[in-house]
Protein backbone atom coordinates (compact mmCIF):
# COMPACT_ATOMS: atom_id res chain seq x y z
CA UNK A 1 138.28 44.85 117.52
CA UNK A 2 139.61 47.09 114.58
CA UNK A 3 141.39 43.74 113.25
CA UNK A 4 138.39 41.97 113.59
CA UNK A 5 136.63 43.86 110.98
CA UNK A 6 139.49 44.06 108.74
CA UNK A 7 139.40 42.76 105.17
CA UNK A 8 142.81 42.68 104.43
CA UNK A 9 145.03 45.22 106.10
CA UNK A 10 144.78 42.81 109.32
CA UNK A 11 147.86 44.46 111.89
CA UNK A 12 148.46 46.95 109.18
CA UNK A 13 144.94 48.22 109.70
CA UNK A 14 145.97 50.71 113.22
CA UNK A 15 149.11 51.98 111.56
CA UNK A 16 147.80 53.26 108.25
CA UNK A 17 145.06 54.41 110.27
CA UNK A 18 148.25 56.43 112.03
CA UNK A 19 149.69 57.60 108.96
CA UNK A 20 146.28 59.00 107.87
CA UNK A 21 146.23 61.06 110.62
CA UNK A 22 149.45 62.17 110.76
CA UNK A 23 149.63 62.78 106.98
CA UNK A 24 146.18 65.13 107.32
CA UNK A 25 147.72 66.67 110.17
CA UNK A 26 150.45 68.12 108.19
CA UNK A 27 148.05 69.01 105.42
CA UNK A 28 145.73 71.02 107.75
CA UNK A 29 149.14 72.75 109.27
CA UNK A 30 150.55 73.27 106.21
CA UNK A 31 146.96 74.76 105.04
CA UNK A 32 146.95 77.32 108.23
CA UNK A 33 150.58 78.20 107.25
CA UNK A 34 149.58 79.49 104.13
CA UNK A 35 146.51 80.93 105.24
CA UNK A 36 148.90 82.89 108.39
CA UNK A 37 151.22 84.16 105.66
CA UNK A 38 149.00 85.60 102.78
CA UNK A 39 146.97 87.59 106.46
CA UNK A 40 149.74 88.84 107.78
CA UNK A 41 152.53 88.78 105.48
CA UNK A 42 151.02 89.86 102.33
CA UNK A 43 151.57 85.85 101.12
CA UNK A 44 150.76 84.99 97.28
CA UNK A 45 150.52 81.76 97.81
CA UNK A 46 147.27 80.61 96.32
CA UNK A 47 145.24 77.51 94.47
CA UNK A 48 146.58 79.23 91.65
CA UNK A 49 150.12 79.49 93.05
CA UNK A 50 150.10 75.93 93.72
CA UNK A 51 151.79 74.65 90.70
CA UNK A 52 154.06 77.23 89.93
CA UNK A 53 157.59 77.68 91.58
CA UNK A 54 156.14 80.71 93.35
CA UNK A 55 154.43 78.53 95.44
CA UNK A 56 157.36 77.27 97.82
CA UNK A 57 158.18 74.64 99.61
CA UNK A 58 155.50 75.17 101.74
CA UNK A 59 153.01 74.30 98.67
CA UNK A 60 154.82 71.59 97.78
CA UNK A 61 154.35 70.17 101.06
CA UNK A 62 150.96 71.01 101.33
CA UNK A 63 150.27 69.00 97.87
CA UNK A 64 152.61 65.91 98.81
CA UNK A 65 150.48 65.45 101.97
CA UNK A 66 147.23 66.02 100.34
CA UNK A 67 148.08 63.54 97.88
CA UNK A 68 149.66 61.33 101.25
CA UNK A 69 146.21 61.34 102.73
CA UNK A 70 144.34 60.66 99.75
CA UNK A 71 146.10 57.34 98.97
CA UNK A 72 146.28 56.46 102.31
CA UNK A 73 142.09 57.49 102.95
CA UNK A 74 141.74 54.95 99.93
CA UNK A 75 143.71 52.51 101.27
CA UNK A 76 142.13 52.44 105.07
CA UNK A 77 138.89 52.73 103.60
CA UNK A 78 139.20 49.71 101.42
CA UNK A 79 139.72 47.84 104.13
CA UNK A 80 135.86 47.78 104.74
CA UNK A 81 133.00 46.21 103.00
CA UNK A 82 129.81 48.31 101.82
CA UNK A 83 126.78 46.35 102.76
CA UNK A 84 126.43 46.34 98.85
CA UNK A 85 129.09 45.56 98.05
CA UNK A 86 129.97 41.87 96.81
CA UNK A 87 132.75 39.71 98.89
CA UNK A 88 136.71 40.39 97.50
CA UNK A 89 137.33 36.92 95.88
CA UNK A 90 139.37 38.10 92.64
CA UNK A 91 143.34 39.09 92.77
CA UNK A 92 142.87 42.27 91.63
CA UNK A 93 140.56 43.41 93.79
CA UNK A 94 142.14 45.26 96.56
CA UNK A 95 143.31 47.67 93.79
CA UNK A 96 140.06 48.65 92.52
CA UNK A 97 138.70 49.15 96.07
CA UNK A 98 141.48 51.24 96.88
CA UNK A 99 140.96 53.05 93.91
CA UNK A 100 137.21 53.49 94.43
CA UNK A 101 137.70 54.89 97.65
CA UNK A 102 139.73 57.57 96.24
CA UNK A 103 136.93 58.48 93.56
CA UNK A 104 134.99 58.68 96.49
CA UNK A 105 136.52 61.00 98.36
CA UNK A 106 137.36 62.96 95.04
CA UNK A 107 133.55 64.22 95.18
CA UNK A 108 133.67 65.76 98.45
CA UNK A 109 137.00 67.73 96.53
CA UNK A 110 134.71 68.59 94.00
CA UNK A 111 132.11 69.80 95.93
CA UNK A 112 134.20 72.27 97.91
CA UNK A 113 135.54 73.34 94.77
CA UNK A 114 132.45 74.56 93.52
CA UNK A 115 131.03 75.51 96.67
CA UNK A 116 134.06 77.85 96.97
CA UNK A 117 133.58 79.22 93.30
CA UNK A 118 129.80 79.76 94.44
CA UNK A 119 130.60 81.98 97.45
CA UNK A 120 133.49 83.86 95.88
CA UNK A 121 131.60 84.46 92.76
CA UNK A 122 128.24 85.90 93.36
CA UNK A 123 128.98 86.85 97.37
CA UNK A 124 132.38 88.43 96.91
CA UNK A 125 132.32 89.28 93.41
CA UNK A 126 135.43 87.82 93.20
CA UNK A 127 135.40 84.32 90.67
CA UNK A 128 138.54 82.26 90.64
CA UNK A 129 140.98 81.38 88.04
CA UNK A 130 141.28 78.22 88.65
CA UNK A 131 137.73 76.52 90.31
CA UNK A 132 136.18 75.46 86.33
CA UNK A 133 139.66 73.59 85.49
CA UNK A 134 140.41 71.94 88.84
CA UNK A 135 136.71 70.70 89.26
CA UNK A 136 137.50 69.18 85.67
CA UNK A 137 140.91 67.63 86.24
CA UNK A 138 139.26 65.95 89.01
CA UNK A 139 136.11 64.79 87.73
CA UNK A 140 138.66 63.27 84.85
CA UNK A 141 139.67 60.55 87.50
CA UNK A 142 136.96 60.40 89.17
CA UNK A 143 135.10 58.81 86.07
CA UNK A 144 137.96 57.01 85.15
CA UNK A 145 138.36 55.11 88.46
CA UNK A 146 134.51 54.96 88.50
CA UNK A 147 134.61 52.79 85.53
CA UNK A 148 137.43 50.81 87.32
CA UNK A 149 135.27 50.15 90.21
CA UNK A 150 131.96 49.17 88.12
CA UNK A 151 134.03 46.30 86.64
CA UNK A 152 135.08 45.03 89.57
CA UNK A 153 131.64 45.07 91.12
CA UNK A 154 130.11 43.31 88.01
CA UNK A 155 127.84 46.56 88.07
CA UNK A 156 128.69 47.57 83.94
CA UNK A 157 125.50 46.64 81.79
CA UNK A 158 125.16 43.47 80.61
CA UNK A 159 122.16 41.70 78.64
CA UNK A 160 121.13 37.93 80.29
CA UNK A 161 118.80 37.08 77.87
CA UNK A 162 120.46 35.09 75.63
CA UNK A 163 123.54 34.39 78.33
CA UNK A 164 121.00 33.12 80.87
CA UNK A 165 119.78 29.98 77.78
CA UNK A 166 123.56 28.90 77.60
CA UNK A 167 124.76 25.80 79.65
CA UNK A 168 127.51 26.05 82.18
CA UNK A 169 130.50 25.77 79.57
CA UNK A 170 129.46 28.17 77.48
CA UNK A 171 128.85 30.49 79.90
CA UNK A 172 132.45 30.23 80.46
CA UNK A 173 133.17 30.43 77.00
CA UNK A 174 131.14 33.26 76.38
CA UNK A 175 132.89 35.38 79.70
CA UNK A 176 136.26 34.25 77.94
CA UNK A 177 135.28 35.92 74.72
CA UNK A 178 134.22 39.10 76.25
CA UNK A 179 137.33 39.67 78.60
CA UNK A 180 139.46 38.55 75.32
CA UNK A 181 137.71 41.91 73.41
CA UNK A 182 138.88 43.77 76.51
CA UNK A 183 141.81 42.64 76.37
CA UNK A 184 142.28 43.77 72.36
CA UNK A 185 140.52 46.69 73.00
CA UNK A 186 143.21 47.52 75.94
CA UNK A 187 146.01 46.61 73.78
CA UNK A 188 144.61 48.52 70.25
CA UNK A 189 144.27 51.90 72.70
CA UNK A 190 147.45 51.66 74.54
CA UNK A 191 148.94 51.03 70.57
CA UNK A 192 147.85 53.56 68.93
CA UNK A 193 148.10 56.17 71.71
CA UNK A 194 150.94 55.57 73.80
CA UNK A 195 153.66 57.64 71.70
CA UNK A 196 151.50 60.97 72.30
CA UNK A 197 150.50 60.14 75.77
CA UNK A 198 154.95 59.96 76.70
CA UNK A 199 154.91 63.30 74.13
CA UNK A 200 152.29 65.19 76.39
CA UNK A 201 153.68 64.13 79.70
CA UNK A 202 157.50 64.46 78.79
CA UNK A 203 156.50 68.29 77.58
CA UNK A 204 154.65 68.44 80.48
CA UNK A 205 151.60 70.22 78.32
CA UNK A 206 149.32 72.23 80.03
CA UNK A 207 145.67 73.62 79.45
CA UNK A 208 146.37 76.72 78.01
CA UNK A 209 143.93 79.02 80.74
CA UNK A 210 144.89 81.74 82.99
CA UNK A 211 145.46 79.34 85.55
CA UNK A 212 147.06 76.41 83.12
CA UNK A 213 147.09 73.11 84.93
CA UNK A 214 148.57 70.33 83.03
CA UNK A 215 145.73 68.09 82.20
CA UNK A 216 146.78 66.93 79.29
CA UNK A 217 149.94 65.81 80.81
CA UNK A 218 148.42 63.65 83.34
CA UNK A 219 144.75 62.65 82.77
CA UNK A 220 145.91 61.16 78.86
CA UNK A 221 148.65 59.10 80.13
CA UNK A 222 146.07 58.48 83.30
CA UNK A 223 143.99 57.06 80.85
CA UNK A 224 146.17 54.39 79.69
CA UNK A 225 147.52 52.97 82.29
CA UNK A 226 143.30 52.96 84.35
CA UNK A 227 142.29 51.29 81.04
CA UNK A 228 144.73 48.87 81.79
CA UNK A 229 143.74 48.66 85.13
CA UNK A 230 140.32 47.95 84.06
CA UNK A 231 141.48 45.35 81.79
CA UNK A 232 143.47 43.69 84.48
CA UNK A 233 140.27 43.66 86.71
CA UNK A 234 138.15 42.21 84.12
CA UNK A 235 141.07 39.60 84.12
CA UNK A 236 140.92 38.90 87.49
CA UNK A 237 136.76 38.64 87.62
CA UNK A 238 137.19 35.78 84.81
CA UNK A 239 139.30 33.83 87.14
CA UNK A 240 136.98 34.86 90.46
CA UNK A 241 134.04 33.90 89.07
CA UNK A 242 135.28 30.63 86.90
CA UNK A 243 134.16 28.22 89.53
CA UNK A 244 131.11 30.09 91.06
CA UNK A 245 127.53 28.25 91.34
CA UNK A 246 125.44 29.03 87.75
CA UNK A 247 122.81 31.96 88.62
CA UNK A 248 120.06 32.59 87.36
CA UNK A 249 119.04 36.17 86.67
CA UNK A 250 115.59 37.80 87.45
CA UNK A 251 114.51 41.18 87.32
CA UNK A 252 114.23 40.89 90.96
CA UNK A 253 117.73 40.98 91.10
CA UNK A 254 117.89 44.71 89.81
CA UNK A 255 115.73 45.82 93.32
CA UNK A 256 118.43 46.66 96.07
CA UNK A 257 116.71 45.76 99.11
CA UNK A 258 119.34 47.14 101.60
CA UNK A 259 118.29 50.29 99.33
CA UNK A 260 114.87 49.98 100.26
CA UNK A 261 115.11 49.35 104.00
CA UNK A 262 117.21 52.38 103.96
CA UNK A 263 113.94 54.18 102.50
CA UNK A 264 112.11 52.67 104.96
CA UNK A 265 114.09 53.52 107.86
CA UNK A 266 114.14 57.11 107.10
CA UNK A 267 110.20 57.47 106.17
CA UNK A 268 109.47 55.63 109.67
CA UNK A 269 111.81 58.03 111.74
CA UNK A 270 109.34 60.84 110.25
């Protein structure tokens, strides 16, 4: 049944769905660990332990699996279709969704984040070090694999007026010229910005706060290579979409009925 609704794991569907467990499984232990040795044994290991060497092994293993279960979340998750979601016709598009997932599941992270800041703050009196900056770092991929997502559902704004009067081949001509000033744009960033992305990440540079994550060390070169990413999709959506049926565009088009029947759902069960 499981294979039946998959998109494109197919057999590999039940055994990433394994690893997911497992993976989460050693997060939570490794969580309860932490949480056993800072009640009993006067433990230091913290959030803001986590990326310093006082954090052990045991943080490091914590971290690996959190990031384990992330990728692996995105990757099981991908393997199903939102009901608005268009069907995956392009060769890139298994990527993005994976991605997406992941920028999904990044805003529950958030959330807790903040939620935690919330309750230690103003019930505790206690504010973190390190709740502001790791709500950021996040948020920095988050938007970045957002973007990567919008491309590949064909969700990014775009004006019809004057596309919609153009025949077929120009269509096709004008889709060409628009992923070509992608394209430039991708290669004129990556350019000019490549030789202080490799500086920031080989010096590993860091935020400069009490806590000091390295953000600059990951989100600028994370930035290149998603921008990329994006390009590649946009790519990929030329090729997709080269042989689809011409559409016509309406304003109907911008009213998401399964949106609606949602709304309508929930105002009946009242």
């Amino acid at each position: 049944m499981e294979q039946a609704k998959s998109l494109w794991l197919g057999q590999l569907r039940e055994p990433t769905k394994l690893a997911l467990k497992v993976t989460c499984g050693i997060t939570l232990a490794t969580y309860l660990i932490l949480i056993f040795q800072r009640m009993f044994f006067d433990g230091q290991v913290g959030v803001h332990e986590m990326l310093r060497p006082e954090g052990g092994i045991i943080a490091r293993i914590m971290l690996l699996s959190l990031f384990g279960s992330l990728f692996l979340a995105g990757v099981y998750f991908s393997d199903t279709r939102g009901e608005i979601e268009p069907d995956n016709k392009g060769p890139f598009d298994v990527v993005s969704l994976i991605c997406s997932r992941i920028a999904m599941i990044s805003i529950v992270f958030i959330e807790i984040v903040m939620f935690y800041e919330v309750v230690s703050r103003y019930v505790f009196s206690r504010p973190t070090l390190w709740a502001n900056e790791l709500s950021l770092w996040i948020a920095s991929f988050l938007f970045l694999l957002a973007g990567m997502y919008a491309m590949q559902q064909r969700s990014h704004i775009r004006i019809f007026i004057i596309y919609e009067m153009f025949p077929r081949w120009a269509k096709k001509a004008a889709d060409t010229f628009s992923v070509s000033l992608i394209v430039l744009f991708a290669i004129c960033l990556v350019w000019g910005a490549f030789d202080e992305a490799v500086v920031k990440f080989e010096r590993f540079e860091r935020f400069g706060t009490a806590w000091d994550p390295p953000i600059p060390a990951t989100v600028k070169p994370a930035i290149l290579i998603i921008i990329c990413m994006v390009t590649l999709q946009a790519v990929s959506n030329l090729f997709a979409d080269w042989n689809k049926e011409d559409v016509k565009h309406t304003p109907a088009d911008e009213v998401d009925q399964t949106e609606i029947e949602n709304i309508r759902k929930t105002l009946e069960d009242r």
